[in-house]
C-alpha atoms as a PDB file:
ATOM      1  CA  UNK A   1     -28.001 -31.887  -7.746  1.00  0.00           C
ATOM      2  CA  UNK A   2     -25.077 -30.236  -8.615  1.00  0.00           C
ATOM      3  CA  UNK A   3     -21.994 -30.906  -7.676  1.00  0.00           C
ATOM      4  CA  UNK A   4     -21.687 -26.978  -6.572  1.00  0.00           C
ATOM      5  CA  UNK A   5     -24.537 -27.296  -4.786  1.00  0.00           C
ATOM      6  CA  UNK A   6     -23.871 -29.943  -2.183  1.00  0.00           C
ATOM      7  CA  UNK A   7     -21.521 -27.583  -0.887  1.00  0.00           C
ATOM      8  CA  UNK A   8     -24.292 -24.959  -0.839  1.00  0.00           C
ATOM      9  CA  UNK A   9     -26.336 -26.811   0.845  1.00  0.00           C
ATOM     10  CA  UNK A  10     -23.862 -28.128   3.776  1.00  0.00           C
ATOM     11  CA  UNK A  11     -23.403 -24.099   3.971  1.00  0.00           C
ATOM     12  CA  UNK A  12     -23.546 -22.850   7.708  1.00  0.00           C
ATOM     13  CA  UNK A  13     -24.978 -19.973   5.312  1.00  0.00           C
ATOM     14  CA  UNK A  14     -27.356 -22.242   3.976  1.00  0.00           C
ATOM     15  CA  UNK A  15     -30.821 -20.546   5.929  1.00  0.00           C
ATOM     16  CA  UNK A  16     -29.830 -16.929   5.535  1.00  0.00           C
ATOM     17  CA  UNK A  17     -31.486 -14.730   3.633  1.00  0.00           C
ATOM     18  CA  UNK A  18     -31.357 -15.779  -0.347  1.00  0.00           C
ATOM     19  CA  UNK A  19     -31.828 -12.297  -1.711  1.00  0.00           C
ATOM     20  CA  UNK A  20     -29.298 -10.714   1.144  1.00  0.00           C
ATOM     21  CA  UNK A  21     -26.204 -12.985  -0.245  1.00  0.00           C
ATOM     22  CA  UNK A  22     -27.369 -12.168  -3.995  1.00  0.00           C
ATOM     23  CA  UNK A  23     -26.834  -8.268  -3.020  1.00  0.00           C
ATOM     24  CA  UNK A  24     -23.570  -9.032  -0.883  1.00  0.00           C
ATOM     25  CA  UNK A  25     -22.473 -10.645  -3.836  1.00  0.00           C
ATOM     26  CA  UNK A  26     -23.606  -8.262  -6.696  1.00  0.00           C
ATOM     27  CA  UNK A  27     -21.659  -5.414  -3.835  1.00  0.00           C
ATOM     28  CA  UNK A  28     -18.299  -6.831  -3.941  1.00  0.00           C
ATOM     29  CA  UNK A  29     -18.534  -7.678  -7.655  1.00  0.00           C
ATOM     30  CA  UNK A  30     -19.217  -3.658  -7.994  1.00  0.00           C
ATOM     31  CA  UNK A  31     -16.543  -3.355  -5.894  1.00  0.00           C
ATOM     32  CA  UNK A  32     -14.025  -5.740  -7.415  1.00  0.00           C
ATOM     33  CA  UNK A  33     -14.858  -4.632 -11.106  1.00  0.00           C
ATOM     34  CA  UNK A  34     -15.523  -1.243 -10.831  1.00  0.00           C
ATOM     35  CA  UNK A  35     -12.237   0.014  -8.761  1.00  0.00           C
ATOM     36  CA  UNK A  36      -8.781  -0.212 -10.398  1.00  0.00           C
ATOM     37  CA  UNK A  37      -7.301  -0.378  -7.122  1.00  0.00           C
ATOM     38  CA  UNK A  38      -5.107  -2.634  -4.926  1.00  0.00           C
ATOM     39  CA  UNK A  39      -6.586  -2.221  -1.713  1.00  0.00           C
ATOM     40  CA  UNK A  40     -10.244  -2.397  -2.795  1.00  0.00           C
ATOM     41  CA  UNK A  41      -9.318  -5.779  -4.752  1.00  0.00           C
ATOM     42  CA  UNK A  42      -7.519  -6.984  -1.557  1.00  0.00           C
ATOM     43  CA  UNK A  43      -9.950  -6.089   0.891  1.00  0.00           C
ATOM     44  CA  UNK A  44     -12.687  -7.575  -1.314  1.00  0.00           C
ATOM     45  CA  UNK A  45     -10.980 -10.431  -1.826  1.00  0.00           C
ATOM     46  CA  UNK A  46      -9.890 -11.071   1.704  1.00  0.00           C
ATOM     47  CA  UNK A  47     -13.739 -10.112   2.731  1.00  0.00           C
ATOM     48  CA  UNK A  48     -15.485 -13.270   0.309  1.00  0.00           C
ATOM     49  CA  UNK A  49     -12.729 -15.321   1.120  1.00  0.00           C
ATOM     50  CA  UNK A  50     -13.195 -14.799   5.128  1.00  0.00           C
ATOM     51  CA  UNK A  51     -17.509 -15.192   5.091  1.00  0.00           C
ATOM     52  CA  UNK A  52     -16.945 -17.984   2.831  1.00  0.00           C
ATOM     53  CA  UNK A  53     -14.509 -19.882   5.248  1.00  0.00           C
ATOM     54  CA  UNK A  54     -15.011 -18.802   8.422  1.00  0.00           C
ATOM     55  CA  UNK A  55     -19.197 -17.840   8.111  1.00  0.00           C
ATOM     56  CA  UNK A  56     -19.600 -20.548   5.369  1.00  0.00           C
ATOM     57  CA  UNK A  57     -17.951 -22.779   6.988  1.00  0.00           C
ATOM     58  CA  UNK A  58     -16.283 -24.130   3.937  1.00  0.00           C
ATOM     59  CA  UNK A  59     -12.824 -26.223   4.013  1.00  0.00           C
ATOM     60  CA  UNK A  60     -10.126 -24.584   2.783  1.00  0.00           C
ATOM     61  CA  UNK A  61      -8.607 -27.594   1.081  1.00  0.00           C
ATOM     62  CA  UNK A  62     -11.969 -27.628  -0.812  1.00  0.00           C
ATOM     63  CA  UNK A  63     -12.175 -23.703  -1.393  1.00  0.00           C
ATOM     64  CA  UNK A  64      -8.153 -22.887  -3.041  1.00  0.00           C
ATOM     65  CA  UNK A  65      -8.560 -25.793  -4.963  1.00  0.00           C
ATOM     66  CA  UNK A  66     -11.025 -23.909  -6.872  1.00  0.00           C
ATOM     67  CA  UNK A  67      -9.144 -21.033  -7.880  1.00  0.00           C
ATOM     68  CA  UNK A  68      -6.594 -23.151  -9.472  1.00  0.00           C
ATOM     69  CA  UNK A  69      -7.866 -24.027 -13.088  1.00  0.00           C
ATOM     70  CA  UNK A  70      -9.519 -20.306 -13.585  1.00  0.00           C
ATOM     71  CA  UNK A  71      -6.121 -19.112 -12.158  1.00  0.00           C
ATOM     72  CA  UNK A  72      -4.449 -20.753 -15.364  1.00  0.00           C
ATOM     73  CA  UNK A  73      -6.257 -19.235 -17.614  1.00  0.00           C
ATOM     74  CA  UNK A  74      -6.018 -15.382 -15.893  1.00  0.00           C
ATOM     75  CA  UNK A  75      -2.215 -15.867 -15.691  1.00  0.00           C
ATOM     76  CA  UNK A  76      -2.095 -17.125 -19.446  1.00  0.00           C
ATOM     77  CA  UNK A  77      -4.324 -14.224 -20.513  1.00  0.00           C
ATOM     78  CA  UNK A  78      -2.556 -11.157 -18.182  1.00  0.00           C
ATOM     79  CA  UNK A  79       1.071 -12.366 -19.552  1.00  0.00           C
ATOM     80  CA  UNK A  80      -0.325 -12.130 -22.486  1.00  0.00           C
ATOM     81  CA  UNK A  81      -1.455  -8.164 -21.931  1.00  0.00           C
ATOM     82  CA  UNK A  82       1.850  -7.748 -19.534  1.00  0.00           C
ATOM     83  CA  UNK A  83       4.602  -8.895 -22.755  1.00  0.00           C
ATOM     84  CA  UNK A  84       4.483  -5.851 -24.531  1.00  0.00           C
ATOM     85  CA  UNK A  85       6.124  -3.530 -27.416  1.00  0.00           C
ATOM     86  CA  UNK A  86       8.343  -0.961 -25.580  1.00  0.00           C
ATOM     87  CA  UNK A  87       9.203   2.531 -27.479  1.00  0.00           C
ATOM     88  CA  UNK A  88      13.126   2.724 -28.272  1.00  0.00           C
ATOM     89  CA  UNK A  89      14.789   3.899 -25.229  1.00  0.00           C
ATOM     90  CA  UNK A  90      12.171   3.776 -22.374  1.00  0.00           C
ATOM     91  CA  UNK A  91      13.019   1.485 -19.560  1.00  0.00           C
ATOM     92  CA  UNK A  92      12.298  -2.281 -19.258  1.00  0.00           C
ATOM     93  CA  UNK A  93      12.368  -4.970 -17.203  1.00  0.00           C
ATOM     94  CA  UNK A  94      12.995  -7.922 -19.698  1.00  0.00           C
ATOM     95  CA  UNK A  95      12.721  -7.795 -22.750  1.00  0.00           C
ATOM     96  CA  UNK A  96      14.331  -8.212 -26.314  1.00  0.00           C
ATOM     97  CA  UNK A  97      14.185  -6.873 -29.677  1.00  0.00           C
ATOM     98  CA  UNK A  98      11.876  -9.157 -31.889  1.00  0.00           C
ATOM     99  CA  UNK A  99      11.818  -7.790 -35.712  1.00  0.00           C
ATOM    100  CA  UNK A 100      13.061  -4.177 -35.025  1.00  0.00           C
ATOM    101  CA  UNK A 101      10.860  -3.568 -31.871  1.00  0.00           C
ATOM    102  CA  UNK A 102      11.786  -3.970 -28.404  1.00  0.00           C
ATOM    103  CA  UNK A 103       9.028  -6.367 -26.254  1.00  0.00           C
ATOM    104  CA  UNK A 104       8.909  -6.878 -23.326  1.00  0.00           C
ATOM    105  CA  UNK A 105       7.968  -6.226 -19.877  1.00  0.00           C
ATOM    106  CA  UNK A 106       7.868  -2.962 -17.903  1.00  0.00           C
ATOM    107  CA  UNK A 107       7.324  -1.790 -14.429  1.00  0.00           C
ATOM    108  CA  UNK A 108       3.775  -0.314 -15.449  1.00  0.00           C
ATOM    109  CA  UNK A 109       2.794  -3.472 -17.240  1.00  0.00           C
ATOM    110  CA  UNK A 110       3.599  -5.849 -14.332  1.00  0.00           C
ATOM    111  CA  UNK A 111       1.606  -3.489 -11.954  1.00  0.00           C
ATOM    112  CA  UNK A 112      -1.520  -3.640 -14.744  1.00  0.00           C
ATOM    113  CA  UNK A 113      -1.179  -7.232 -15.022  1.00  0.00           C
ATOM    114  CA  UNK A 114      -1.312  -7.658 -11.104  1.00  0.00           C
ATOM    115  CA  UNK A 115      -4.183  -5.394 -10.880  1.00  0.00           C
ATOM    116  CA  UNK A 116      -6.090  -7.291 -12.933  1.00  0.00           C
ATOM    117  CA  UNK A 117      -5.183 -10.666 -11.903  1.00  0.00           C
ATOM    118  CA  UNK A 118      -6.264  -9.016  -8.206  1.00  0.00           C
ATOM    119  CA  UNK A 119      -9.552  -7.557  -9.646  1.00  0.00           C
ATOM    120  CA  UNK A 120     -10.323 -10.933 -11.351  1.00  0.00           C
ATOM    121  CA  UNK A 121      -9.446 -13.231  -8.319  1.00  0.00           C
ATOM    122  CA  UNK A 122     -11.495 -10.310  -5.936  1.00  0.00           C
ATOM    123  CA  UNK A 123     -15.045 -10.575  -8.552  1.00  0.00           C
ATOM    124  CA  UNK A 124     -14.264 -14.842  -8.460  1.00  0.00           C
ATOM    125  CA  UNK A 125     -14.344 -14.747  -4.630  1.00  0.00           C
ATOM    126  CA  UNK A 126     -17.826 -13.086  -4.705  1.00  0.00           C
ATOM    127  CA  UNK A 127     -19.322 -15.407  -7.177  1.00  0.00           C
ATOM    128  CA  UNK A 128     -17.586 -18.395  -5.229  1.00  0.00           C
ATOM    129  CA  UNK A 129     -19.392 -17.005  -1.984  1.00  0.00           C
ATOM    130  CA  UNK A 130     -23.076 -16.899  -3.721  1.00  0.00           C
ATOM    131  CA  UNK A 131     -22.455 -20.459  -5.186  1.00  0.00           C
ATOM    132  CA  UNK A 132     -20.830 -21.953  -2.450  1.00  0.00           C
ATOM    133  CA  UNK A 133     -23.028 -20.565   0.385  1.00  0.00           C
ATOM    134  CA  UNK A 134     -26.546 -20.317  -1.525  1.00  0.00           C
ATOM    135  CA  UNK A 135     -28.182 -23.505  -3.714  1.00  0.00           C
ATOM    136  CA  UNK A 136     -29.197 -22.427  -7.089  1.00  0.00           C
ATOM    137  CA  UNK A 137     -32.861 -23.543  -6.289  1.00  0.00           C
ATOM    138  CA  UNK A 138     -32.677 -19.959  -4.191  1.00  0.00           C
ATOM    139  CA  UNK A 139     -30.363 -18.165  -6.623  1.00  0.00           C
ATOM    140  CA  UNK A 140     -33.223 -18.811  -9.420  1.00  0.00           C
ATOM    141  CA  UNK A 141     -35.776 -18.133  -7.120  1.00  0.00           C
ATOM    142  CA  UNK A 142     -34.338 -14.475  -6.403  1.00  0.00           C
ATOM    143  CA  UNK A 143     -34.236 -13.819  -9.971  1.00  0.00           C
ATOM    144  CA  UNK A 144     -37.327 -14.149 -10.529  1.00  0.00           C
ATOM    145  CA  UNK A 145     -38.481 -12.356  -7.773  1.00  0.00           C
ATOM    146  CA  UNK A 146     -36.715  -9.237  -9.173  1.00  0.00           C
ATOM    147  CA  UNK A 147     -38.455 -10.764 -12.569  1.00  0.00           C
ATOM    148  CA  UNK A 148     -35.332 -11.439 -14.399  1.00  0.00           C
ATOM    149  CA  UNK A 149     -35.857 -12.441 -18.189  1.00  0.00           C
ATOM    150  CA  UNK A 150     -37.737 -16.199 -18.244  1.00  0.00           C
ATOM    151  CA  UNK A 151     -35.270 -16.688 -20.653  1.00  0.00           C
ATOM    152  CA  UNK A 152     -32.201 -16.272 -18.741  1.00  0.00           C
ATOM    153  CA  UNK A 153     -33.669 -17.727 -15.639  1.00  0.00           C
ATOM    154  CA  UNK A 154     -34.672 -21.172 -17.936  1.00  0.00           C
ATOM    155  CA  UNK A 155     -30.876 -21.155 -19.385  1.00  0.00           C
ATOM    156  CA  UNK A 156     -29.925 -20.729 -16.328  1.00  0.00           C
ATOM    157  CA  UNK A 157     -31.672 -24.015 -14.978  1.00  0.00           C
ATOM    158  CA  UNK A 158     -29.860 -26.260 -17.649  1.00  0.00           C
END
């Protein structure tokens, strides 16, 4: 089993419908990915966060914990898009000349980069809700139900 799964399956989510949490989840990852907006990102993410908790029944000291190391990465990667070169004269937060360019940040970049770290934590929150609430015994079995490639569902298994 793995170790993903024993959570699954202590799930107070655990006998609900398979295919039902595999179309929640595929909704709010439409939601999350497909909106550039604050409020859908919150509301998603506030939504998968409270059926995972409070439906779920999953710990909380168990559930943050897991944001944490692809949290790292998604604040690596968005100050990475944030830091960027700023035409001569236009406004900036911080930022420095580097070469004969100004870099730095700006008021639209910070707002971009929080959008997306939003968006990204909103689409995590859905796939932490199908893994945490659903075994992947049932996940697989939806797929191929909806006959999903062999192939994916077999890489999947590994």
């Amino acid at each position: 089993m793995l170790g993903i799964d024993k959570y699954a399956y202590e799930s107070k989510m655990l006998r609900v419908n398979p295919q039902l949490k595999v179309c929640i989840c595929l909704v709010f990852l439409v939601l999350a990915i497909g909106f550039s907006s604050f409020i859908v990102s919150l509301l998603t993410l506030a939504t998968m966060i409270y059926i995972t908790l409070f439906k779920g029944g999953m710990k909380g000291k168990i559930y943050f914990p897991l944001f944490l190391i692809p949290m790292t990465f998604l604040l690596i990667g968005t100050l990475t898009i944030m830091f960027t070169q700023i035409p001569f004269g236009s406004p900036y937060l911080v930022g420095g000349v580097i070469g004969g360019n100004v870099y730095g940040f700006t008021v639209d970049s910070l707002l971009s980069g929080l959008n997306l770290i939003l968006k990204s934590l909103a689409a995590l929150s859905a796939i932490y809700f199908l893994a945490l609430t659903t075994p992947l015994k049932d996940i697989l079995f939806v797929l191929k139900k909806w006959r999903i490639s062999s192939i994916v569902i077999e890489l999947m298994e590994f």
